[in-house]
Protein backbone atom coordinates (compact mmCIF):
# COMPACT_ATOMS: atom_id res chain seq x y z
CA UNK A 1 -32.54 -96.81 -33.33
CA UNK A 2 -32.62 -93.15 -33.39
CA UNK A 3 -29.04 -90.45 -32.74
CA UNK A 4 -28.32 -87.08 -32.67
CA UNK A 5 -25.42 -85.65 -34.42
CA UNK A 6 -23.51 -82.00 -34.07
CA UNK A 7 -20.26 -80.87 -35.29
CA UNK A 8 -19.04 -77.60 -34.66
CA UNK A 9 -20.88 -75.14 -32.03
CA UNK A 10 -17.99 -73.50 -30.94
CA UNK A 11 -18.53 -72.58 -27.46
CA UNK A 12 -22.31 -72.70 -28.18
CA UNK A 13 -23.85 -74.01 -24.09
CA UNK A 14 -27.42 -72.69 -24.22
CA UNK A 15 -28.13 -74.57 -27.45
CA UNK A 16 -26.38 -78.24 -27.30
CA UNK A 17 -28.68 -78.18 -23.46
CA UNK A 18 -32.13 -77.08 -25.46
CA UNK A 19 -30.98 -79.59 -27.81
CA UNK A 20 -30.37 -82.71 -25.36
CA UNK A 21 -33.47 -81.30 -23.82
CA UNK A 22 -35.79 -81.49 -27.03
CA UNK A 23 -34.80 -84.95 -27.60
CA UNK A 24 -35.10 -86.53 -23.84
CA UNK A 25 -35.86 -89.70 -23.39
CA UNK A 26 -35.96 -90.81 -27.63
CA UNK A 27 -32.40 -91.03 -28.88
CA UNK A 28 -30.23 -94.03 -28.49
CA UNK A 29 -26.80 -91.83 -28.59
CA UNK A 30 -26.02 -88.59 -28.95
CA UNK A 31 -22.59 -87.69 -31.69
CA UNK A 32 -20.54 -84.51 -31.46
CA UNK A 33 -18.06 -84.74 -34.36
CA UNK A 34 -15.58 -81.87 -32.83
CA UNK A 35 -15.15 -78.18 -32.36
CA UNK A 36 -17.36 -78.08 -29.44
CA UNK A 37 -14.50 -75.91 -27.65
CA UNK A 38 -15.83 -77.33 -24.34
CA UNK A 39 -13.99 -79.48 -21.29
CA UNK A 40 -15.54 -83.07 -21.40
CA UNK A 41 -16.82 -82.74 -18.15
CA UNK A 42 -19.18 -80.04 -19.03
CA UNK A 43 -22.58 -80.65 -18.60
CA UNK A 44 -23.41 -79.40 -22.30
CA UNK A 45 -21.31 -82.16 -23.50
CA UNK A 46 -22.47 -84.88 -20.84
CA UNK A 47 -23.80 -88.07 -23.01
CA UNK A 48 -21.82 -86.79 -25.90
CA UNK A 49 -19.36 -89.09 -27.37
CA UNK A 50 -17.16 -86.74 -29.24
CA UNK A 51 -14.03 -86.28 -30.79
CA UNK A 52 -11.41 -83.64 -30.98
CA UNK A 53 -11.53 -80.69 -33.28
CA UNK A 54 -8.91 -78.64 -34.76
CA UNK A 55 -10.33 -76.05 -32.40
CA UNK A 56 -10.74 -78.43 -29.06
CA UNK A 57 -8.01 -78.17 -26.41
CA UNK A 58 -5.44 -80.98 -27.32
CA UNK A 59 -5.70 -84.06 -24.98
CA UNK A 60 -9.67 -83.51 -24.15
CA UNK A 61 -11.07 -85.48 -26.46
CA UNK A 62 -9.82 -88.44 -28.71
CA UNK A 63 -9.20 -87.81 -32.48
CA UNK A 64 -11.03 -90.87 -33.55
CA UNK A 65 -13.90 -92.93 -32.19
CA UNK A 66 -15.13 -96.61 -33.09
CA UNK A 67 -18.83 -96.93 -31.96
CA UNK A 68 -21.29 -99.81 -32.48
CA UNK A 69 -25.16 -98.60 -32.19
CA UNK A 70 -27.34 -101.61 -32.96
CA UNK A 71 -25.79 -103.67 -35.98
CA UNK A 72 -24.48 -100.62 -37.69
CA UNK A 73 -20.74 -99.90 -36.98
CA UNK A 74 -20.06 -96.05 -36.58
CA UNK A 75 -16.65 -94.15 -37.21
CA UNK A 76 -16.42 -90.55 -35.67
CA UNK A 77 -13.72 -87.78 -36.29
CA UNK A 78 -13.48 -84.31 -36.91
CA UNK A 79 -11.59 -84.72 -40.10
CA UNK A 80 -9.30 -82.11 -40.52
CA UNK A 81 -6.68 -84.68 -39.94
CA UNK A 82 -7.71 -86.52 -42.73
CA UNK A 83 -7.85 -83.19 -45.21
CA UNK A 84 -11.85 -82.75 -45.55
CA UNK A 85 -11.74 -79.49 -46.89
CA UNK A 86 -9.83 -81.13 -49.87
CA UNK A 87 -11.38 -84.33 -50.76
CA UNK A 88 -13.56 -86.89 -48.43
CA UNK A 89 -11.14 -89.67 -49.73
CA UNK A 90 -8.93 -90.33 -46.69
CA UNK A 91 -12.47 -89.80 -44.53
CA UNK A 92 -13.59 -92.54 -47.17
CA UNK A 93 -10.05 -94.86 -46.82
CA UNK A 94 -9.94 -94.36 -42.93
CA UNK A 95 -14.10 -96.10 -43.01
CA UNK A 96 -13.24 -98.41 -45.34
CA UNK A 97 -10.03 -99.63 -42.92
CA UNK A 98 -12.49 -99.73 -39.99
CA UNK A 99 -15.18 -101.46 -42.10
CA UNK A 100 -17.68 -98.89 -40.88
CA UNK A 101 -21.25 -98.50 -42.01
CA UNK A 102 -21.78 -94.88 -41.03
CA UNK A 103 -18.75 -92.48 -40.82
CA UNK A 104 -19.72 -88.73 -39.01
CA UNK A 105 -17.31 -85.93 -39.36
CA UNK A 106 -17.46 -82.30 -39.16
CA UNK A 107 -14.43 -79.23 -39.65
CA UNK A 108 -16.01 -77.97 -42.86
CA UNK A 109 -19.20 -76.81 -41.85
CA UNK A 110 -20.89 -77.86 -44.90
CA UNK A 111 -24.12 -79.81 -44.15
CA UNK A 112 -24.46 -83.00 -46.28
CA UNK A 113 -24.82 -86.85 -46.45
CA UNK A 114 -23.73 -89.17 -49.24
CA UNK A 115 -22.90 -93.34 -49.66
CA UNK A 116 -19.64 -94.57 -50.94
CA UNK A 117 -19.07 -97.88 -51.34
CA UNK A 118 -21.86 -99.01 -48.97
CA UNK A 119 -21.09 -96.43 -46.32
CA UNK A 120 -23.32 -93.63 -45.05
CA UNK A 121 -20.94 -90.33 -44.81
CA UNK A 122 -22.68 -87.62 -42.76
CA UNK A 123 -21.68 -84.04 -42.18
CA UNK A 124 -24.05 -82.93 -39.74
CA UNK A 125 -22.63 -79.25 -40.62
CA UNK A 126 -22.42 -76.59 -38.23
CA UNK A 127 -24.77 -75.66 -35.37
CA UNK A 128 -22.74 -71.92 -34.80
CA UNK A 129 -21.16 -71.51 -38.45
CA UNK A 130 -22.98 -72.61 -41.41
CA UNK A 131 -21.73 -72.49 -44.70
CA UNK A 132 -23.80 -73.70 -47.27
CA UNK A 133 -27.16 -72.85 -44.96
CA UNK A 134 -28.20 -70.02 -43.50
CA UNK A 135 -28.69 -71.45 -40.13
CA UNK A 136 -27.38 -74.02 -37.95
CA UNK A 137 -27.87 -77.77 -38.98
CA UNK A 138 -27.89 -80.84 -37.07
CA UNK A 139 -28.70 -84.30 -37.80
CA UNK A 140 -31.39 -87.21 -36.03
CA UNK A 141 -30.03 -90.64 -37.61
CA UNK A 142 -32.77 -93.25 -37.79
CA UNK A 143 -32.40 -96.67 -38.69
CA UNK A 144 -35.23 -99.18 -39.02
CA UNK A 145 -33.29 -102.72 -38.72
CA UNK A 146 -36.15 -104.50 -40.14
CA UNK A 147 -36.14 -103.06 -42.79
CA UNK A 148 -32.67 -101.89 -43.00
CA UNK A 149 -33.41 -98.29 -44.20
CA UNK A 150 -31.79 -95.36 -42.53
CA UNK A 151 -33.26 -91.80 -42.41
CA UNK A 152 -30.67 -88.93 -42.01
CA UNK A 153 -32.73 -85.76 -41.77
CA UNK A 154 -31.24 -82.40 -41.10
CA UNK A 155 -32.79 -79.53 -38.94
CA UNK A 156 -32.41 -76.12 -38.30
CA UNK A 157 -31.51 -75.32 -34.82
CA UNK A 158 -35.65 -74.31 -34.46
CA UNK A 159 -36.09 -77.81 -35.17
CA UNK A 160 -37.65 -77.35 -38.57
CA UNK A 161 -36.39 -80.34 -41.31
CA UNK A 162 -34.18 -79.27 -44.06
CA UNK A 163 -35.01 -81.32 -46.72
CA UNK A 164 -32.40 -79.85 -49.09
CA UNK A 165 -29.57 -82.02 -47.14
CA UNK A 166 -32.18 -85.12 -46.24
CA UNK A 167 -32.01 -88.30 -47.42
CA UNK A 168 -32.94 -92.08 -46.96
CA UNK A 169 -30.40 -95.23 -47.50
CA UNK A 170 -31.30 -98.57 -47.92
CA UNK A 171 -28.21 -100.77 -46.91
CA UNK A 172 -26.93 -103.74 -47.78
CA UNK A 173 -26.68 -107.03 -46.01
């Protein structure tokens, strides 16, 4: 099973289309975690499944999202309603309550990916703001059922990994 995830491109058209275009035909879903600043029925944000930002226009998008991709159960917000910036512990309760395997958020714009308590946390980080990377991030989420391992590998937006912020899981049963 193989994803895209983006968080925060603010307004950005050009590059979530070259992005759904690069990846045609070999992703499973596609994640925006918020801040995309774009109506849902945009064309850019057709095949999404996104959640509101801080930045969205209220009402367009849900604030939370409950997904299920394969066996692995997926949690989706923006998370500045759960105080990101501060700690990741409500992102980390709010999982946890949902009994999620992989919880996405964005609002900080840091890129980075840890596990707590047996779930995958991923900040895809921003594609039009970066702040702990000179360019844009995103994220392709790969996850080999057989043998449970799942690959979250950043890129720049020119498609080159960043290995800095890349990293391999192998879950429990």
């Amino acid at each position: 099973m193989k994803g895209l995830i983006v968080s925060d491109s603010h307004g950005f058209t050009n590059e979530l289309l070259e992005l759904k275009e690069r990846y045609k035909g070999q992703l499973d879903f596609m994640i925006h975690c918020g801040d995309s600043e774009l109506q849902s029925d945009r064309q850019e944000m057709e095949g999404f499944l996104s959640v509101e930002g801080n930045c969205d226009y209220p009402g367009t998008y849900p604030n939370e999202r409950i997904e299920k991709f394969g066996n692995l159960k997926f949690l989706v917000v923006h998370g500045h309603l759960l105080g990101v910036r501060q700690s990741p512990a409500r992102l980390c309760y709010r999982g946890l309550e949902e009994k999620a395997d992989v919880v996405c958020f964005g609002h900080t714009h840091y890129a980075g990916t840890f596990e707590e308590e047996g779930m995958i946390v991923i900040n895809p980080g921003s594609l039009r703001l970066p702040r702990n990377y000179q360019e844009g991030t995103y994220v392709i989420f790969e996850h080999n059922e057989e043998q449970n391992k799942v690959h979250v590998t950043y890129y720049n937006f020119a498609g080159e990994p960043v290995e800095a912020f890349s990293k391999s899981y192998n879950l429990k049963n």
